[in-house]
PDB file of N, CA and C in Angstrom:
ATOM      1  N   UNK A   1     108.553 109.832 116.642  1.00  0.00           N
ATOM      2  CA  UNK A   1     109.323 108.889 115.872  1.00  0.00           C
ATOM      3  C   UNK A   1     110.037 109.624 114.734  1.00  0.00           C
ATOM      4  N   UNK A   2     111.029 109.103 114.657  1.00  0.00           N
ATOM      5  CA  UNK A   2     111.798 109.475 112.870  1.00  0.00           C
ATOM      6  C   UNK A   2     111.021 109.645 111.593  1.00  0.00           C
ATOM      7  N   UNK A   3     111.229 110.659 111.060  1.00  0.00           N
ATOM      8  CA  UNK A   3     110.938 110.441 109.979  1.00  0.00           C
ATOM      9  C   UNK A   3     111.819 110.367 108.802  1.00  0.00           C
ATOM     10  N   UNK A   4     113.321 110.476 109.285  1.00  0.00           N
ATOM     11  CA  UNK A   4     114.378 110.661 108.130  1.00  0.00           C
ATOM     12  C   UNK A   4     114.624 109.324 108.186  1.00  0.00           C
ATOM     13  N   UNK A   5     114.290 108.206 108.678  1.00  0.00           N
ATOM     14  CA  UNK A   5     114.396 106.708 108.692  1.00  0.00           C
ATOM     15  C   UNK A   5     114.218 106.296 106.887  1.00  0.00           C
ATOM     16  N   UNK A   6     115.151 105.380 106.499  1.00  0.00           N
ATOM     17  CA  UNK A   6     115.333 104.848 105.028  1.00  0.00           C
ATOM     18  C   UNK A   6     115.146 103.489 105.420  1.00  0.00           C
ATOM     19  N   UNK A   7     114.400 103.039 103.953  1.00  0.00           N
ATOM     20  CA  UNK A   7     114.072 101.726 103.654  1.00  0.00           C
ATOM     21  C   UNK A   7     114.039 101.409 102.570  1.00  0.00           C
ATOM     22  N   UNK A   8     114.357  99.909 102.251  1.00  0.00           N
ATOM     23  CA  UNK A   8     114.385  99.293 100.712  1.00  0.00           C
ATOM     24  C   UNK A   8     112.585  98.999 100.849  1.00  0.00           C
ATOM     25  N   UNK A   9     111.999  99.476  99.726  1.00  0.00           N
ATOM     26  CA  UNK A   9     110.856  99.481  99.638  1.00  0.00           C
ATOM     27  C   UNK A   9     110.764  97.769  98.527  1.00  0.00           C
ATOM     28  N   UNK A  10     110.272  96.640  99.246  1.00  0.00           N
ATOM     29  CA  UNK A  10     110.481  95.731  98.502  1.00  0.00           C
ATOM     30  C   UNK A  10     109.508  95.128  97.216  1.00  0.00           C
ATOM     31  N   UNK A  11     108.574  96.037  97.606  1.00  0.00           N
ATOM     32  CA  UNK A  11     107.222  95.953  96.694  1.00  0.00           C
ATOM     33  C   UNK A  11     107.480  97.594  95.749  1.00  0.00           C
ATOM     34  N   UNK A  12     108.485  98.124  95.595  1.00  0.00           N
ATOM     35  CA  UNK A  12     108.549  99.374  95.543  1.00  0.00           C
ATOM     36  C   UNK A  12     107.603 100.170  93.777  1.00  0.00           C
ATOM     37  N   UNK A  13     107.849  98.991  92.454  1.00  0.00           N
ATOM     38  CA  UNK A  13     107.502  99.519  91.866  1.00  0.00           C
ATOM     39  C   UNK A  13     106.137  98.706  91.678  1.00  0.00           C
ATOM     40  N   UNK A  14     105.222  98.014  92.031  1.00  0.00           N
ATOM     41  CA  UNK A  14     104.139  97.859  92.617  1.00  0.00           C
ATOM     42  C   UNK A  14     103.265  99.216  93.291  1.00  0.00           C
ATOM     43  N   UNK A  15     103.780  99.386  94.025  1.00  0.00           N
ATOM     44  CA  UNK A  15     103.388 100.709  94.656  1.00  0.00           C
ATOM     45  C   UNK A  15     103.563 101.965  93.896  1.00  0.00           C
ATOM     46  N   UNK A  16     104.623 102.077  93.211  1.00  0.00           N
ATOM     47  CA  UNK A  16     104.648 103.097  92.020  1.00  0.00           C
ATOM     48  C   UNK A  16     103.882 103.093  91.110  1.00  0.00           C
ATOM     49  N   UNK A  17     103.261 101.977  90.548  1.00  0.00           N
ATOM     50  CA  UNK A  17     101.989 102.091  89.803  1.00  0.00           C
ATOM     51  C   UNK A  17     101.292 101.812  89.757  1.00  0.00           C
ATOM     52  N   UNK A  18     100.700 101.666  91.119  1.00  0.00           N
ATOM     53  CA  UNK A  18      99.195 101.622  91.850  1.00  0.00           C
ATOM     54  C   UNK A  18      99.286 103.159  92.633  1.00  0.00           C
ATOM     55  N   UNK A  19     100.300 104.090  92.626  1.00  0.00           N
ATOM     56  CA  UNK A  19     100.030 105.626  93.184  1.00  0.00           C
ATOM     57  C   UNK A  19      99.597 105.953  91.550  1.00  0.00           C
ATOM     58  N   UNK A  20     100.709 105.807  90.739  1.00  0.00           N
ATOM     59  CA  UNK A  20     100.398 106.601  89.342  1.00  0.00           C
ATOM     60  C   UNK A  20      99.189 106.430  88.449  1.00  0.00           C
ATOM     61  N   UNK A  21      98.228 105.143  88.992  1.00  0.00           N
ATOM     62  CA  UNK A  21      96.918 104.942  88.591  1.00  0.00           C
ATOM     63  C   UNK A  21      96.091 105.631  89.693  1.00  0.00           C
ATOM     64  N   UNK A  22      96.151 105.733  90.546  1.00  0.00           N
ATOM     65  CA  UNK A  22      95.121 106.566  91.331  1.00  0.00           C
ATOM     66  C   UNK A  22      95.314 108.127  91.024  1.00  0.00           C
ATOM     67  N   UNK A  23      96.693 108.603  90.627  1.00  0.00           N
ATOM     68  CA  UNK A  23      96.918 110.017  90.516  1.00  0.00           C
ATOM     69  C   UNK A  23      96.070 110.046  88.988  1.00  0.00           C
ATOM     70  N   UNK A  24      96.107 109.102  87.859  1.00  0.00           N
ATOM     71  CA  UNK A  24      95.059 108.976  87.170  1.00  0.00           C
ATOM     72  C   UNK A  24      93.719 109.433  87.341  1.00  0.00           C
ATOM     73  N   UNK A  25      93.442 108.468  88.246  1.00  0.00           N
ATOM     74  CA  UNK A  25      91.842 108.600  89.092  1.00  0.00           C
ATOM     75  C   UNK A  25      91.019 109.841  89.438  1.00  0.00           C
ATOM     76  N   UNK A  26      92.549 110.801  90.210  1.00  0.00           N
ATOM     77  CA  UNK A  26      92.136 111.817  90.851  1.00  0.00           C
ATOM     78  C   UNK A  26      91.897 113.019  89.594  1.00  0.00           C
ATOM     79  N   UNK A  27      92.911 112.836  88.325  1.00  0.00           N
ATOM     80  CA  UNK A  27      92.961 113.803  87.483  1.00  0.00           C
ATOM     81  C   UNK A  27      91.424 113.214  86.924  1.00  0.00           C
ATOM     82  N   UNK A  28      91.037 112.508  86.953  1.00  0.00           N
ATOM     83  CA  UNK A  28      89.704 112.011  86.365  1.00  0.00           C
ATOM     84  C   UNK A  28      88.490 112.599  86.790  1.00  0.00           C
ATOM     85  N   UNK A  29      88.835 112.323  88.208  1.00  0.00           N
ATOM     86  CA  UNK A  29      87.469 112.865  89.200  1.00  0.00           C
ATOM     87  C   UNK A  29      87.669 114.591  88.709  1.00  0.00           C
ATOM     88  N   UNK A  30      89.047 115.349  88.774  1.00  0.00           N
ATOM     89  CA  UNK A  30      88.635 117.035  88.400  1.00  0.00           C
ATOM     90  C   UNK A  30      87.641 116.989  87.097  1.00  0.00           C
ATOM     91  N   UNK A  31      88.795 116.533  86.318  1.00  0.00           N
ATOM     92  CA  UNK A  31      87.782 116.178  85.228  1.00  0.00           C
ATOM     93  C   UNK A  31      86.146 116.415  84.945  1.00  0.00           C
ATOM     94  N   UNK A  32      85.993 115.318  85.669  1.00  0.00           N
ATOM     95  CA  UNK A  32      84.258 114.959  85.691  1.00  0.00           C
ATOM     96  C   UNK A  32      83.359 116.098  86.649  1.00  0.00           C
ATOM     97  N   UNK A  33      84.160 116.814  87.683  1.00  0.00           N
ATOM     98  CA  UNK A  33      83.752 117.814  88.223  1.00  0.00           C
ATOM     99  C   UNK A  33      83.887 119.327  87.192  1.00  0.00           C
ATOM    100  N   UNK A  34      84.649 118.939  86.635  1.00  0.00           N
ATOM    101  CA  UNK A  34      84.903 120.556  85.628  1.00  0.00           C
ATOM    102  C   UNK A  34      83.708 120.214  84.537  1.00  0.00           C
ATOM    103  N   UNK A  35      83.662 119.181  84.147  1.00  0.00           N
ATOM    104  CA  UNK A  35      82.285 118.837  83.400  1.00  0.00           C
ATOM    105  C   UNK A  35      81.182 118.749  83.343  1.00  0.00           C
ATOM    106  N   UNK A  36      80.682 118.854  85.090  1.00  0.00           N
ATOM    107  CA  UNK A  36      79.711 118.947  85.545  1.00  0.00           C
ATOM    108  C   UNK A  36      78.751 117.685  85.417  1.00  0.00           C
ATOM    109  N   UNK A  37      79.480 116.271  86.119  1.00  0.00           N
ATOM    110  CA  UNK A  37      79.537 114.822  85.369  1.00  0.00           C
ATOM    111  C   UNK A  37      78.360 114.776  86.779  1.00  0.00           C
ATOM    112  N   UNK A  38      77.581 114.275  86.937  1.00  0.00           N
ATOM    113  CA  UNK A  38      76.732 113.302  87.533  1.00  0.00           C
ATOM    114  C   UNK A  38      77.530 113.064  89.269  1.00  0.00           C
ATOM    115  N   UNK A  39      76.547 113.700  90.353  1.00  0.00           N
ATOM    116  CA  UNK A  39      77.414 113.537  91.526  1.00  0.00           C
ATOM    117  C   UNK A  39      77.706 112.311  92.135  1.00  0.00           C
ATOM    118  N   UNK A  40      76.604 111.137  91.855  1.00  0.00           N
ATOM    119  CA  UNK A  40      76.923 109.965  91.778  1.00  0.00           C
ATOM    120  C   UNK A  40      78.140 109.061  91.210  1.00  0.00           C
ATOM    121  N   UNK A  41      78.137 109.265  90.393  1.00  0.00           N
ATOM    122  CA  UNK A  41      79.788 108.480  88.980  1.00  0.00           C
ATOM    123  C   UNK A  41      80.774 109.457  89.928  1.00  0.00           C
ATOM    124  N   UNK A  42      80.778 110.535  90.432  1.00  0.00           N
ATOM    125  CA  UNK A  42      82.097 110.895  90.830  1.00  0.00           C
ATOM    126  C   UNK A  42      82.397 110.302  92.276  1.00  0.00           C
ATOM    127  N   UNK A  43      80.957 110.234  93.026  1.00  0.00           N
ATOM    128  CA  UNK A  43      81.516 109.502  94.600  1.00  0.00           C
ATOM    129  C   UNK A  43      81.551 108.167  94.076  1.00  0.00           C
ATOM    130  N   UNK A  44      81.377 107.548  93.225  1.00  0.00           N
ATOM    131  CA  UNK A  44      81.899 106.104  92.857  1.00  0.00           C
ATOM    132  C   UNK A  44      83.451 106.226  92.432  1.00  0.00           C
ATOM    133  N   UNK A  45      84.092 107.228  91.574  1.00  0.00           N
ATOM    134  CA  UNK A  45      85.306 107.019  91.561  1.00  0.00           C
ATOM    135  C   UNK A  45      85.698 107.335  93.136  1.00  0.00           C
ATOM    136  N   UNK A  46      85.532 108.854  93.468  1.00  0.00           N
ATOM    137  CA  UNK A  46      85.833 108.958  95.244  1.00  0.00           C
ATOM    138  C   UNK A  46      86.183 107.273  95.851  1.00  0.00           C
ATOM    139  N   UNK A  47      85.125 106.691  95.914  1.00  0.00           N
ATOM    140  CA  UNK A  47      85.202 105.638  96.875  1.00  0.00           C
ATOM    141  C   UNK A  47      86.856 104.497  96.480  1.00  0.00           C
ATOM    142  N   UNK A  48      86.817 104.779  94.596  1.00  0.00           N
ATOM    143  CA  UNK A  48      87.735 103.526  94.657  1.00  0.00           C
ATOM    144  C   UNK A  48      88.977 104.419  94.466  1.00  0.00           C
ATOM    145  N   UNK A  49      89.433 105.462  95.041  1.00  0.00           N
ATOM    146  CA  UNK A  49      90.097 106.037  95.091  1.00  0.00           C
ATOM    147  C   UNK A  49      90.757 105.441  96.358  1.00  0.00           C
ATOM    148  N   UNK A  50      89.880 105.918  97.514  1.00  0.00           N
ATOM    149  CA  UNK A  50      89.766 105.689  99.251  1.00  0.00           C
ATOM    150  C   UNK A  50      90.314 104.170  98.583  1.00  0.00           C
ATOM    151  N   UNK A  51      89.693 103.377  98.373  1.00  0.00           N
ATOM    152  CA  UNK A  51      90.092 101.630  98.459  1.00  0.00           C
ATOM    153  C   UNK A  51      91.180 101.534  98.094  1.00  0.00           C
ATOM    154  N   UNK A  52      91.939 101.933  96.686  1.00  0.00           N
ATOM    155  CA  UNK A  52      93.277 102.014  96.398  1.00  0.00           C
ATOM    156  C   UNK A  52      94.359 102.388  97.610  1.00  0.00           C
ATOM    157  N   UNK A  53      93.878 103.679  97.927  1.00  0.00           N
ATOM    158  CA  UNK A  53      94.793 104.217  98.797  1.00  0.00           C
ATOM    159  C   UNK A  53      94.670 103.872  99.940  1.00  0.00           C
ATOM    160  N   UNK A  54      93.794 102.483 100.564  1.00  0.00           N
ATOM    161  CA  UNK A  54      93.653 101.637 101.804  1.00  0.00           C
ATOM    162  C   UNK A  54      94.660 100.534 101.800  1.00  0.00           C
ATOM    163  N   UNK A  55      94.741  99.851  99.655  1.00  0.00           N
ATOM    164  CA  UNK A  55      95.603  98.766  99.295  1.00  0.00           C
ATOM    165  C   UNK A  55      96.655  99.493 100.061  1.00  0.00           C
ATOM    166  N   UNK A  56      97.244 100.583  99.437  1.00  0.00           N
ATOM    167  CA  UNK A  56      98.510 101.044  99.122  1.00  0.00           C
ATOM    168  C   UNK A  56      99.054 101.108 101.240  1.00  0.00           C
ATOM    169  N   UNK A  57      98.168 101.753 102.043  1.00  0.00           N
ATOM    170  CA  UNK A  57      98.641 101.818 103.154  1.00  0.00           C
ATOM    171  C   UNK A  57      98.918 100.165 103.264  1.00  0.00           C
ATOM    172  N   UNK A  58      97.556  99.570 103.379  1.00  0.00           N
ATOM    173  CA  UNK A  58      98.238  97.929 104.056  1.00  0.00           C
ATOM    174  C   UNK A  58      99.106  96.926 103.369  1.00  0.00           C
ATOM    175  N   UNK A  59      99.660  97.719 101.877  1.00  0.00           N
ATOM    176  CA  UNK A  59     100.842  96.778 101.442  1.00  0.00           C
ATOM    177  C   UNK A  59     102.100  97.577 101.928  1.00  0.00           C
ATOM    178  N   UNK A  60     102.121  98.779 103.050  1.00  0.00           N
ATOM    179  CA  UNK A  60     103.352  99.219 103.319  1.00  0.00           C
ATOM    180  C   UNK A  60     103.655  98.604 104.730  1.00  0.00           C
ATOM    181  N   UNK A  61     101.760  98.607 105.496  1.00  0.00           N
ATOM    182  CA  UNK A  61     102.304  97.955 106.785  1.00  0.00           C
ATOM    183  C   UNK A  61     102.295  96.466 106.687  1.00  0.00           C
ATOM    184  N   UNK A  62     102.188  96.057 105.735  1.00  0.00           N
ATOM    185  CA  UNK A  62     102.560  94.322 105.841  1.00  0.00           C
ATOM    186  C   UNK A  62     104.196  94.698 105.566  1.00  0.00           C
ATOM    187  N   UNK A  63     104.823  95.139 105.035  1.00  0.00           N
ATOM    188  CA  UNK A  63     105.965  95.668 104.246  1.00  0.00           C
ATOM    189  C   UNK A  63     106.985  95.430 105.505  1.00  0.00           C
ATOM    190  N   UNK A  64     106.031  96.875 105.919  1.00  0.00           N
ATOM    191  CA  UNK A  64     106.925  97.465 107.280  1.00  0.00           C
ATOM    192  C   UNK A  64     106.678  96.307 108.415  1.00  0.00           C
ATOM    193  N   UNK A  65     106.043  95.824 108.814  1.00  0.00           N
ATOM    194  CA  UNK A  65     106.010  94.847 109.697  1.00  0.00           C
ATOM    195  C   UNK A  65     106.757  93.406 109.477  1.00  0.00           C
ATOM    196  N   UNK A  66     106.760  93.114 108.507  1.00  0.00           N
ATOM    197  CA  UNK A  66     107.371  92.097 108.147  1.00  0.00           C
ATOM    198  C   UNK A  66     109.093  92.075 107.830  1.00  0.00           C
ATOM    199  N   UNK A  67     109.571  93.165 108.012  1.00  0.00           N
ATOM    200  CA  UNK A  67     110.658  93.768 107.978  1.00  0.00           C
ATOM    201  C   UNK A  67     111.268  94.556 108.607  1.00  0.00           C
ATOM    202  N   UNK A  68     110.634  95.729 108.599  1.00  0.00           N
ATOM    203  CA  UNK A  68     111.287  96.502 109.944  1.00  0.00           C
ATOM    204  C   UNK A  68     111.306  96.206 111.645  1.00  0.00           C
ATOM    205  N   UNK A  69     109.793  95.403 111.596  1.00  0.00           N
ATOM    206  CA  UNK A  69     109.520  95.161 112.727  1.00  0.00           C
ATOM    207  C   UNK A  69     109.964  94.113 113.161  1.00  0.00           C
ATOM    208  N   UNK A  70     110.448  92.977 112.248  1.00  0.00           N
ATOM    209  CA  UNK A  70     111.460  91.823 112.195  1.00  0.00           C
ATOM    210  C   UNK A  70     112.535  92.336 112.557  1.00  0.00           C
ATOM    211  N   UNK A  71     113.336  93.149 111.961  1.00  0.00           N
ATOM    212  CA  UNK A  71     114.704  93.527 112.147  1.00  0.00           C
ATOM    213  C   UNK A  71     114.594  93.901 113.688  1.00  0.00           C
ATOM    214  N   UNK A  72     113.446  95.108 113.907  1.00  0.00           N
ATOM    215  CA  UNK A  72     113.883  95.862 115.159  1.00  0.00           C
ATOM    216  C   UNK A  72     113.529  94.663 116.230  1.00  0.00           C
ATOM    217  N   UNK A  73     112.605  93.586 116.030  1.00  0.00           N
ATOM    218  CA  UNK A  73     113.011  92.644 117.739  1.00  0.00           C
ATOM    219  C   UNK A  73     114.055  91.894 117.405  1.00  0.00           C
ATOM    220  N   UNK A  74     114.911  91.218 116.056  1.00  0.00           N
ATOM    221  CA  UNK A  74     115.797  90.640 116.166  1.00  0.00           C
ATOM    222  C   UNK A  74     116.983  91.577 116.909  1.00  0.00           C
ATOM    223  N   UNK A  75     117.075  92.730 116.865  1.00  0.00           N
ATOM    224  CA  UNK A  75     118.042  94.106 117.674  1.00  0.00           C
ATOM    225  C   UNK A  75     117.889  94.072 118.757  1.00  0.00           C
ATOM    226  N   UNK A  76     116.641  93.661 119.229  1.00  0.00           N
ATOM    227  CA  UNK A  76     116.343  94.293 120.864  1.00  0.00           C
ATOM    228  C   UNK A  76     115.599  95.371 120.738  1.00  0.00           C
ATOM    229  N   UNK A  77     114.994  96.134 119.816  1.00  0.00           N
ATOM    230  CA  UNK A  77     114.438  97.238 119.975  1.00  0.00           C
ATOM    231  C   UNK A  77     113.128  97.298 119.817  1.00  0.00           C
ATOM    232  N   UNK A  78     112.605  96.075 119.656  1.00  0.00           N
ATOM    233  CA  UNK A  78     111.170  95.545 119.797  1.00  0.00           C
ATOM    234  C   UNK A  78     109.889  96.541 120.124  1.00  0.00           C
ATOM    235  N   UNK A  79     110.467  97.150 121.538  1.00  0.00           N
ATOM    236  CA  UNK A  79     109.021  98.201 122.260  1.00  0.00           C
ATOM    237  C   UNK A  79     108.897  99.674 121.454  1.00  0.00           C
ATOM    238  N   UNK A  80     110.342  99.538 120.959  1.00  0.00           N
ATOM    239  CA  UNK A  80     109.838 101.186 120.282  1.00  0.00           C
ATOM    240  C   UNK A  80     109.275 100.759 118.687  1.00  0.00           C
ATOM    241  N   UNK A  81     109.527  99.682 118.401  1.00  0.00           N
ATOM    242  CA  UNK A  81     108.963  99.731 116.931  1.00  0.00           C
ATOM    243  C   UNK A  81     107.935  99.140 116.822  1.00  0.00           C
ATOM    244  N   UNK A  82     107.155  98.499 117.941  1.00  0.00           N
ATOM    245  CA  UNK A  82     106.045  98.482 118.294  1.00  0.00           C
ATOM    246  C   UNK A  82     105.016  99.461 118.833  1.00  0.00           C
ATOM    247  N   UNK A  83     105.537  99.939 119.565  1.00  0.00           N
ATOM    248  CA  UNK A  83     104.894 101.744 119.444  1.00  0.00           C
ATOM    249  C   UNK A  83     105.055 102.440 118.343  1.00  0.00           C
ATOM    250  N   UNK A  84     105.707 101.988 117.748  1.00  0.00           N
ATOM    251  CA  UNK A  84     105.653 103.236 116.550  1.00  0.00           C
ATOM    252  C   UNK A  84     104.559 102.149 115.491  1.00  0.00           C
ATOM    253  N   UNK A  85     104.669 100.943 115.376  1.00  0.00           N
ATOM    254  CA  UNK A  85     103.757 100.514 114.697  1.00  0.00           C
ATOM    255  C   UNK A  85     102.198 100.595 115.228  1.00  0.00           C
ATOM    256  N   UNK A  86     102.229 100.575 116.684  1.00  0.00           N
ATOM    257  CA  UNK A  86     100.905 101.006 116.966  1.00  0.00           C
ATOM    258  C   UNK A  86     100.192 102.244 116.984  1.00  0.00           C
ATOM    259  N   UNK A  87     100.988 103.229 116.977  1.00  0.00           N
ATOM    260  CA  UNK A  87     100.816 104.470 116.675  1.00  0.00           C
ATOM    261  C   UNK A  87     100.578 104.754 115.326  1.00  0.00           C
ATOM    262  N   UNK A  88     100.609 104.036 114.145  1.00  0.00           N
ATOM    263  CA  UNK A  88     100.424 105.038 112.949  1.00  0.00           C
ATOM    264  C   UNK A  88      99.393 103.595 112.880  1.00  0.00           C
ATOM    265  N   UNK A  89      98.825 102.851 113.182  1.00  0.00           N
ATOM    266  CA  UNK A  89      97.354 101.587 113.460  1.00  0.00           C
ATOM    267  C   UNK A  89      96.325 102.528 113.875  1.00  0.00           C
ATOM    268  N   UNK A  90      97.040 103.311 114.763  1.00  0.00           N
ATOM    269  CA  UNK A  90      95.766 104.254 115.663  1.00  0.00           C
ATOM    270  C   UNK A  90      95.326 105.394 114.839  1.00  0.00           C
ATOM    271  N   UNK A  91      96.253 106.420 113.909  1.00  0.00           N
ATOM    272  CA  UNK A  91      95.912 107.015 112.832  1.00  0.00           C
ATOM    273  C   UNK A  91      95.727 106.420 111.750  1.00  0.00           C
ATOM    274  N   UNK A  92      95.764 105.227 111.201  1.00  0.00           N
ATOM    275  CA  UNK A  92      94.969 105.140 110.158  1.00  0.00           C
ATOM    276  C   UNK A  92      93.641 104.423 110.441  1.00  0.00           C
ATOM    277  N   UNK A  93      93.129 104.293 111.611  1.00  0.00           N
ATOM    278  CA  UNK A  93      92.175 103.534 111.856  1.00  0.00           C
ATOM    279  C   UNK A  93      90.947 105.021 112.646  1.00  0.00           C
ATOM    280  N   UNK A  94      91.417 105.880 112.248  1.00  0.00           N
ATOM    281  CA  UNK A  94      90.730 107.400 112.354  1.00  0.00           C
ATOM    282  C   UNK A  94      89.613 107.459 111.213  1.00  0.00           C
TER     283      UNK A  94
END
């Protein structure tokens, strides 16, 4: 599939600062590892790291499905953007 494909990201600055709070997160977790913080408190941030960045995938494929995948069967092009939506279902479900 494409990857030079463009889109109006409609949730776009939503998503901009729910990445820029997790990039928070992550500078947090070095942090607490350079500090030698408790291995517990750090797989608790770990985990709500993973959860953020679970939000962030399924507010792109509601995004993308509700839009791209709209557009492409109103086109006729239905089977490929359904393969391509089932294909990145199958990697994130790894």
């Amino acid at each position: 599939m494409e990857s030079a494909k463009q889109t109006v990201q409609p949730q776009k600055e939503a998503l901009l600062n729910r990445l820029k709070r997790i990039e928070g997160q992550v500078r947090g977790i070095q942090n607490m590892i350079q500090a030698d913080k408790y291995c517990i408190d750090i797989l608790h941030q770990t985990s709500a790291i993973e959860a953020a960045m679970k939000k962030v995938s399924l507010t792109l494929m509601e995004d993308h499905t509700k839009h791209c995948i709209h557009k492409a069967i109103k086109h006729g092009d239905d089977k490929r953007a359904i393969d391509e939506l089932m294909e990145i279902i199958q990697k994130m479900a790894k």
